[in-house]
Protein backbone atom coordinates (compact mmCIF):
# COMPACT_ATOMS: atom_id res chain seq x y z
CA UNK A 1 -45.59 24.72 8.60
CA UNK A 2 -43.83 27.20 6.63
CA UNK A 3 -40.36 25.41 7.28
CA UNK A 4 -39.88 22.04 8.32
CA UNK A 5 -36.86 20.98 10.97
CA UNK A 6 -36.50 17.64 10.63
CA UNK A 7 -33.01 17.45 12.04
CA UNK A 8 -33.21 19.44 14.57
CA UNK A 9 -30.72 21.86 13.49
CA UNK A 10 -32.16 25.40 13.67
CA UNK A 11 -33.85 27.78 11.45
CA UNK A 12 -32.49 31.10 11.00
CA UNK A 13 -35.16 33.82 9.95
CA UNK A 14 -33.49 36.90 8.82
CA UNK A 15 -35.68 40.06 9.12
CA UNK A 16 -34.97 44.05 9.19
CA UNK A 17 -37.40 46.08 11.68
CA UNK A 18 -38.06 49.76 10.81
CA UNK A 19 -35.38 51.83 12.59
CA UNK A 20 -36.69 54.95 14.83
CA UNK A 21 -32.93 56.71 14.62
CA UNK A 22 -33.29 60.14 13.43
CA UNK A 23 -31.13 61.19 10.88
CA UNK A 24 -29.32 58.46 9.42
CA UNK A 25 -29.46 57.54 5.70
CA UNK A 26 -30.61 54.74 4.28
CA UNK A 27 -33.22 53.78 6.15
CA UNK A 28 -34.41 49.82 4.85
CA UNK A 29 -36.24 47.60 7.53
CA UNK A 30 -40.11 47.49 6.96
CA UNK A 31 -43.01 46.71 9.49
CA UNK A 32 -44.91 44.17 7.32
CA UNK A 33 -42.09 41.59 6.69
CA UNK A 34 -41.30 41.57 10.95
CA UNK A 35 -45.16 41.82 11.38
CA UNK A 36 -45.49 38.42 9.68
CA UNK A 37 -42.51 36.74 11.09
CA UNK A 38 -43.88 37.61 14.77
CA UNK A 39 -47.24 36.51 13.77
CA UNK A 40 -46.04 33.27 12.07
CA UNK A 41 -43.72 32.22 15.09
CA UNK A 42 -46.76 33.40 17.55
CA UNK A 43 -49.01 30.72 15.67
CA UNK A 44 -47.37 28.03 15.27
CA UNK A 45 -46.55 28.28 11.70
CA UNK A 46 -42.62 28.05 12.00
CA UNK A 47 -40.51 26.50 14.89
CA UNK A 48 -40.09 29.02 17.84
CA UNK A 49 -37.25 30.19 19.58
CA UNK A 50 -34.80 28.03 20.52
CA UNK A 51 -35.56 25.88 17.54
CA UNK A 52 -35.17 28.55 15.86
CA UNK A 53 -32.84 31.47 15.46
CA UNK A 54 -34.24 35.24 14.86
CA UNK A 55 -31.44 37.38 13.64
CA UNK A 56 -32.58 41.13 13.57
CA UNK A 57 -30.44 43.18 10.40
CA UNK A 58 -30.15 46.59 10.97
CA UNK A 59 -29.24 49.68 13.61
CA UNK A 60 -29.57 49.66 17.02
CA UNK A 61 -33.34 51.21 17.23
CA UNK A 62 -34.08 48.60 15.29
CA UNK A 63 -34.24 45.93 18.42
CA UNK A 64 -36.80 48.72 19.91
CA UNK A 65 -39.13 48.06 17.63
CA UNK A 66 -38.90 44.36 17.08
CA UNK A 67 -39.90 43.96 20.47
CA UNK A 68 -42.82 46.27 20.28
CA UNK A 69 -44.10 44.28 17.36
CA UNK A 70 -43.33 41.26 18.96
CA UNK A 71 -40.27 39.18 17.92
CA UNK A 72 -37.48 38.24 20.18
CA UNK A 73 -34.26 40.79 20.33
CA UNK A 74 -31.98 38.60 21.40
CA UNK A 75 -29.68 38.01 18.29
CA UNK A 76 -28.55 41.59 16.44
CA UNK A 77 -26.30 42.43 13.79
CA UNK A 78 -25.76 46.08 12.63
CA UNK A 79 -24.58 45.35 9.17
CA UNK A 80 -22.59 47.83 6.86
CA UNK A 81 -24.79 47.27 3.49
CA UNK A 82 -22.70 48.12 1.05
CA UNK A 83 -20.49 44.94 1.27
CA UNK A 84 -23.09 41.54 1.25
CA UNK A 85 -19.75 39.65 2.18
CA UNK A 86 -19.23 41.55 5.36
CA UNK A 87 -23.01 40.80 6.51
CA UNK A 88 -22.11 37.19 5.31
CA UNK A 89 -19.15 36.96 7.24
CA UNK A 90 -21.32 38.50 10.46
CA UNK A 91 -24.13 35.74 10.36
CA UNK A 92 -21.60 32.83 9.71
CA UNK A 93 -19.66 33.85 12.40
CA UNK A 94 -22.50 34.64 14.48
CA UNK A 95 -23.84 31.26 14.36
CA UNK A 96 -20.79 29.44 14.22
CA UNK A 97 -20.34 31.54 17.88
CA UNK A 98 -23.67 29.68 19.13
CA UNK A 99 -22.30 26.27 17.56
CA UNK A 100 -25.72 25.99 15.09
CA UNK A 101 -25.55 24.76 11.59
CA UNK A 102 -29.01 25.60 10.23
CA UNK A 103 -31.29 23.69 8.39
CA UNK A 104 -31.95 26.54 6.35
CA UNK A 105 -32.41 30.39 6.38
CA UNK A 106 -35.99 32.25 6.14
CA UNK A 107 -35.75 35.45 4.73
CA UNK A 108 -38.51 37.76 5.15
CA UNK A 109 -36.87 41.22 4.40
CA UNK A 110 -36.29 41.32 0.31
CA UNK A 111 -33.47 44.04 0.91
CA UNK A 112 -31.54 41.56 2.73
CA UNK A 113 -31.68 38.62 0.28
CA UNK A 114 -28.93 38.84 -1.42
CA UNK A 115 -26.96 38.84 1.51
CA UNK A 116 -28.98 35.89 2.95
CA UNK A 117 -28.33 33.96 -0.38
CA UNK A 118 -24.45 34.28 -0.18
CA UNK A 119 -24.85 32.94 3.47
CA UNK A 120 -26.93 30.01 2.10
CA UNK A 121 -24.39 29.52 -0.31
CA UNK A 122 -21.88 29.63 1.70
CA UNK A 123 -23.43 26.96 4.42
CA UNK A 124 -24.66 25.07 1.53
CA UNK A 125 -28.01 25.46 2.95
CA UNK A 126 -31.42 25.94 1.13
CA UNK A 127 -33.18 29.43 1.33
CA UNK A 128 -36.40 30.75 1.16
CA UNK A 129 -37.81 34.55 0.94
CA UNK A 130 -40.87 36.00 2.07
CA UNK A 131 -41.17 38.27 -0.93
CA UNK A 132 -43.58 41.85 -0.39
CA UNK A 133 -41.55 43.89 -1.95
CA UNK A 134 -39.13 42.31 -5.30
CA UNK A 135 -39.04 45.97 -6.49
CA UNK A 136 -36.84 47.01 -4.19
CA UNK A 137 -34.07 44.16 -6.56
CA UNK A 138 -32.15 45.08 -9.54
CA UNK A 139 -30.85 41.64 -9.63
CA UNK A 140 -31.80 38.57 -7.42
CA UNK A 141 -29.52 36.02 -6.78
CA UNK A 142 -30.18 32.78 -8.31
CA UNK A 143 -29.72 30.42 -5.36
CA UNK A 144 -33.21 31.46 -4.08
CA UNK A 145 -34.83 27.84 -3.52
CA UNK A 146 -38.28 28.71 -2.27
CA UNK A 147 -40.73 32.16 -2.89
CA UNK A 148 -43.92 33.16 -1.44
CA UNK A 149 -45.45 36.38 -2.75
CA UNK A 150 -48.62 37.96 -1.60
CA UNK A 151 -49.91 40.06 -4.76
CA UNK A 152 -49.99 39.06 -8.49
CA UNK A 153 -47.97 42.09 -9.61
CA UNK A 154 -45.23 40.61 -7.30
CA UNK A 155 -45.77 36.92 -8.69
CA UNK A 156 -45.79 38.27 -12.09
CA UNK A 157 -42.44 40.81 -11.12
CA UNK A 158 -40.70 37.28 -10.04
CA UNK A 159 -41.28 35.82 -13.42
CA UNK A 160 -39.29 38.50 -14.88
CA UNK A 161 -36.18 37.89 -12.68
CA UNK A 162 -36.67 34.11 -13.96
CA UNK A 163 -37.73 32.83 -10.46
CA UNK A 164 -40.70 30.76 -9.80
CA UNK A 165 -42.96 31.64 -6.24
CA UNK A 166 -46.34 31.02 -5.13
CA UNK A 167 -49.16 32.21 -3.56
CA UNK A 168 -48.79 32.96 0.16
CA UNK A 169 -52.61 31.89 1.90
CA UNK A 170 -51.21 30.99 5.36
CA UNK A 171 -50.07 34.25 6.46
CA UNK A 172 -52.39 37.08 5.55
CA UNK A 173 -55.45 36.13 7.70
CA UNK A 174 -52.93 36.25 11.03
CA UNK A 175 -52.37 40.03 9.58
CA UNK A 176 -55.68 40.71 10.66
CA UNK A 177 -55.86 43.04 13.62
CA UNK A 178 -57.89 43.39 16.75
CA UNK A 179 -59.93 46.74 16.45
CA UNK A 180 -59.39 48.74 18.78
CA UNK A 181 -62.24 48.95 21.79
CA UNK A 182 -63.92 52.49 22.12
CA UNK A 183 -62.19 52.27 25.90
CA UNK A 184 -58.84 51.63 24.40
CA UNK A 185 -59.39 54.58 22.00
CA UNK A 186 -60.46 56.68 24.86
CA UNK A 187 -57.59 56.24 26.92
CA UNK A 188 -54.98 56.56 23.94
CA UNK A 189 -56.13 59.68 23.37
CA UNK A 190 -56.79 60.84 26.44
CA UNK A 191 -53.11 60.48 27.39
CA UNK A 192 -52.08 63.34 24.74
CA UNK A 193 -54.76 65.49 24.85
CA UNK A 194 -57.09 64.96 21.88
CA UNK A 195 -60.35 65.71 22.08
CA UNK A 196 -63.44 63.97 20.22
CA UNK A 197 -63.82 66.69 17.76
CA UNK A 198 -59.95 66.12 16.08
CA UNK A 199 -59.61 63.97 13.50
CA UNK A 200 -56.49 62.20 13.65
CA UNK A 201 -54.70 60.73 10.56
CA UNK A 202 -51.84 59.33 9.94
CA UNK A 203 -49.15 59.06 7.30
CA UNK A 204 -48.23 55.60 7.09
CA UNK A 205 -46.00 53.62 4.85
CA UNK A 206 -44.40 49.85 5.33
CA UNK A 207 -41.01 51.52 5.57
CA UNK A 208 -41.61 54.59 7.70
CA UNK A 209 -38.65 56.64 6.20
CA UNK A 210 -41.06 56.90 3.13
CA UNK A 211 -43.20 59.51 4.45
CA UNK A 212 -42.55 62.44 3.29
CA UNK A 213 -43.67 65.05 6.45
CA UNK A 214 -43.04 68.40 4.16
CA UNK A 215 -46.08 67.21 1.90
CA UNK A 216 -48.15 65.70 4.64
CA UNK A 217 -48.04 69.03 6.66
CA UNK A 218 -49.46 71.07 3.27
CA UNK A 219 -52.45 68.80 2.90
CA UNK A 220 -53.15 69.11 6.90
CA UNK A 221 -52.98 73.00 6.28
CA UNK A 222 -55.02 72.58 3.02
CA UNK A 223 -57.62 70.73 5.48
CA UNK A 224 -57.26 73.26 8.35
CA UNK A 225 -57.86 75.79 5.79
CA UNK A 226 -61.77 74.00 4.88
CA UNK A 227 -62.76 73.97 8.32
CA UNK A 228 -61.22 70.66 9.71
CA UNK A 229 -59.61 70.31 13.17
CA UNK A 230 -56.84 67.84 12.52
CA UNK A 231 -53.92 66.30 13.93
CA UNK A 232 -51.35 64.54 12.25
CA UNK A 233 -49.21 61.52 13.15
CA UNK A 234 -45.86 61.29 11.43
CA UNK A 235 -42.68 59.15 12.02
CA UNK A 236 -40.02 60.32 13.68
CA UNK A 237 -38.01 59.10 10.48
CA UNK A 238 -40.01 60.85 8.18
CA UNK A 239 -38.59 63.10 5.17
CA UNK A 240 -38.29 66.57 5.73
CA UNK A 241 -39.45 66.71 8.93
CA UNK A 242 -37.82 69.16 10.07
CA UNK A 243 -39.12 71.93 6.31
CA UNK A 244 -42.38 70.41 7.71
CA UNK A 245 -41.91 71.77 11.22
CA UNK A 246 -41.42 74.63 9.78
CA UNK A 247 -43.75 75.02 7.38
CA UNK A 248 -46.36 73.96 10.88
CA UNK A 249 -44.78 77.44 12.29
CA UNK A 250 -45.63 79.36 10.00
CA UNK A 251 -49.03 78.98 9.51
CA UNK A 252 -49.28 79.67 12.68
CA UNK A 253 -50.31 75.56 13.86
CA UNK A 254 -53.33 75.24 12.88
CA UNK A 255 -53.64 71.91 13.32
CA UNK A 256 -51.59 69.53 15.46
CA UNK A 257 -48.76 67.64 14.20
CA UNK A 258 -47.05 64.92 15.87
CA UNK A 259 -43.87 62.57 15.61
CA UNK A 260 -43.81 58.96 17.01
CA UNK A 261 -41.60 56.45 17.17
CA UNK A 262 -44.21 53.67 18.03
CA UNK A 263 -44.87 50.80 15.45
CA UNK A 264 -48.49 50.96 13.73
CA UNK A 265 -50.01 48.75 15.67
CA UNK A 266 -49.60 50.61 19.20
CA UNK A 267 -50.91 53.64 16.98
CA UNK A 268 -53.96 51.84 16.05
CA UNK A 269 -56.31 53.44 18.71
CA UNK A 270 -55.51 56.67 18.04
CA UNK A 271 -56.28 56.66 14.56
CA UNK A 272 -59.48 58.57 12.68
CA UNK A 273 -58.11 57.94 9.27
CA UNK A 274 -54.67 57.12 7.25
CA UNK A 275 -53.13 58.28 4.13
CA UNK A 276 -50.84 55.86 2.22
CA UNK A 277 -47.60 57.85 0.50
CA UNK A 278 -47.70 55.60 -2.65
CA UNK A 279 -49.42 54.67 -5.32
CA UNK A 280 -47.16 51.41 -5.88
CA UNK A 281 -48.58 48.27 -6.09
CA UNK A 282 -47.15 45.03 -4.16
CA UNK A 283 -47.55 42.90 -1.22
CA UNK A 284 -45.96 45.35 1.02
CA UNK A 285 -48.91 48.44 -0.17
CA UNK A 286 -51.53 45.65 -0.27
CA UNK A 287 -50.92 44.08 3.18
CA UNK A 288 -50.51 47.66 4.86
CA UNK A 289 -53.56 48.29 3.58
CA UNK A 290 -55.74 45.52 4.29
CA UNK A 291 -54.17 45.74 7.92
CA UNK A 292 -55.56 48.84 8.73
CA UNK A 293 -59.10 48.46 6.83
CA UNK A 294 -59.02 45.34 9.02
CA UNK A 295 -58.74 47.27 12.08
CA UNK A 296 -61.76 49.18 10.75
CA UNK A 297 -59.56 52.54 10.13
CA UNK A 298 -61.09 54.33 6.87
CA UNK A 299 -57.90 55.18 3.70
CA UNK A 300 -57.73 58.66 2.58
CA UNK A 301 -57.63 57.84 -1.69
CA UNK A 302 -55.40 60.40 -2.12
CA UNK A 303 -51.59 60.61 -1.36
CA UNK A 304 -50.38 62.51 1.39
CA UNK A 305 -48.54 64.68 -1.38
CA UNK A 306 -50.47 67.70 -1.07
CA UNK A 307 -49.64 69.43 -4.01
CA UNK A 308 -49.49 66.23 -6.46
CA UNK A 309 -53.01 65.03 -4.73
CA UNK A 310 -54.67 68.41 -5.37
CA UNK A 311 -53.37 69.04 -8.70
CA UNK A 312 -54.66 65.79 -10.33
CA UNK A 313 -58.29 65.91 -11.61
CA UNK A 314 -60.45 68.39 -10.79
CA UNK A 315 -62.52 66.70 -8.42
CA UNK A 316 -59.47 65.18 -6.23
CA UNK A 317 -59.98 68.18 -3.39
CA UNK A 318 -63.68 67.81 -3.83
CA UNK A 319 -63.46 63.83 -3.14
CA UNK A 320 -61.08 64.15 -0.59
CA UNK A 321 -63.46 66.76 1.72
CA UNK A 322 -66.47 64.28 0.46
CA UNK A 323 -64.07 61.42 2.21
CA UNK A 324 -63.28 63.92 5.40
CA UNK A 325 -67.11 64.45 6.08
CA UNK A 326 -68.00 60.96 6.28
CA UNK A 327 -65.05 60.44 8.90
CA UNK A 328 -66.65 63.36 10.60
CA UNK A 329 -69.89 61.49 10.73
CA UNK A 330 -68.23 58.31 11.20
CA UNK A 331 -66.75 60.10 14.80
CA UNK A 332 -70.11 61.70 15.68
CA UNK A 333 -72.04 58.52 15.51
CA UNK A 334 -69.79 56.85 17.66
CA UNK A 335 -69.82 59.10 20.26
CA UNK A 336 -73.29 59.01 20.34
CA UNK A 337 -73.47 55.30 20.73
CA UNK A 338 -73.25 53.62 23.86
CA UNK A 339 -69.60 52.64 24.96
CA UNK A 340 -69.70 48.72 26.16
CA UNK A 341 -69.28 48.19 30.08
CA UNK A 342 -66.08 46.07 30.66
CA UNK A 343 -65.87 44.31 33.81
């Protein structure tokens, strides 16, 4: 087990879901990090509800999608960030409300260690992280008595900051999806109107506030321009949406673009292809990744960054339509192969 409870006193897992709120700054929760704390609870790897406690960090949206992936809503603090005492003083009082004294706290979001660590401290409780993404610290607390990283650029980034961590091997495997059935597929797109002959991609990134839907609405126009009848799936909390909108207007929509608030996995079916918005390396990239090549989705090796992606070497745009004609023939042999009868 990833924690042990031997007094029966509670674990607390702290974790921050993507928000789907429009327009507010500062977006921080993450899918992977409340991926793998469903998964883990679902499994068997940590002590489920009521043992333990799930506290979701962040807005009120946020309790939308942490039930779509999976975890329980029923504890929720909406935190003002810029203070780690106030959060502190929320969880303390939050549990001292419920009459637990923990065992020890989980964290699985890195943003909200810190705050997590002065609340261990402050219990005089031992704390753990679920580390995919250090890079997002300038300075880690010390009090941090357990690490699990995913990718060695991570394990090495945690040697910097003076922290030991190991390996995480329990975890990944239960990342691996389900692919999608070709009935499922059928019916997902059915319901919105896309026919076989679109090729549907998606921007995707671990924190969905990262993709930036100016940049991914010049490379679908880029595409539409060689021939390719595309629709594109961005977040609702995407950057420049609304320039990308725009942009979509006036060139007169020539493909179709599309906002969603829907975690990745309910977008799964859909999906013909993904582009990933960053070329950073960690367990958060890595575990996105193998997620979706998992569920047998093909990665566009370019960013969604039109301009940056067609500027690099010469052969990026020819590479990129070399990558678009095998999804094309990818989508063509399917529909030419039998669909399975389900009873």
């Amino acid at each position: 087990m990833i924690s042990s409870n031997p007094t029966n006193t509670g674990v607390v897992h702290l974790v921050a879901p993507p928000s789907i709120h429009v327009g507010a700054p500062n977006h921080f929760g993450r899918t992977i990090p409340s991926l793998l704390l469903a998964l883990a609870i679902e499994h068997g790897l940590t002590p489920p509800p009521p043992i333990s406690k799930v506290i979701l960090v962040g807005d009120a949206s946020t309790k939308s999608t942490a039930a779509l992936l999976g975890l329980p809503i029923e504890h929720h603090i909406a935190p003002l960030l810029a203070s780690k005492n106030i959060l502190k003083r929320q969880i303390v009082s939050h549990l001292k409300n419920d009459h637990l004294i923990p065992s020890r706290i989980l964290c699985w979001s890195d943003e909200l260690i810190s705050q997590a660590s002065a609340t261990a401290a402050h219990l005089e409780i031992p704390i753990e992280l679920i580390s995919t993404k250090p890079s997002t610290l300038q300075k880690p607390p010390q009090n941090i008595d357990s690490i699990r990283v995913f990718e060695s650029d991570d394990f090495d980034l945690w040697n910097e900051y003076r922290h030991t961590c190991q390996t995480d091997h329990l975890l990944t495997p239960l990342l691996d999806p389900r692919t999608p059935t070709p009935t499922e597929r059928i019916s997902k797109r059915t319901a919105i109107n896309i026919d076989d002959k679109t090729i549907v991609i998606a921007a995707v990134a671990d924190n969905p506030s990262h993709v930036d839907a100016r940049e991914f609405a010049f490379l679908l126009g880029l595409l539409a321009v060689s021939g390719y009848q595309t629709l594109g799936i961005v977040p609702n909390t995407a950057k420049n949406l609304n320039q990308a909108l725009r942009h979509h207007r006036g060139l007169d929509e020539p493909f179709r673009l599309m906002t969603t608030s829907e975690p990745l996995p309910h977008l799964l079916p859909l999906l013909d292809a993904y582009i990933h918005p960053t070329d950073e390396i960690s367990g958060s990239t890595q575990l996105l990744d193998r997620y979706l090549e998992r569920a047998d989705i093909p990665k566009l090796n370019l960013r969604h960054s039109g301009k940056a992606g067609f500027s690099r070497a010469q052969g990026s745009a020819g590479q990129l339509l070399d990558e678009m004609d095998a999804i094309v023939e990818r989508m063509k042999s399917s529909a030419n192969s039998p669909h399975p009868v389900h009873a």
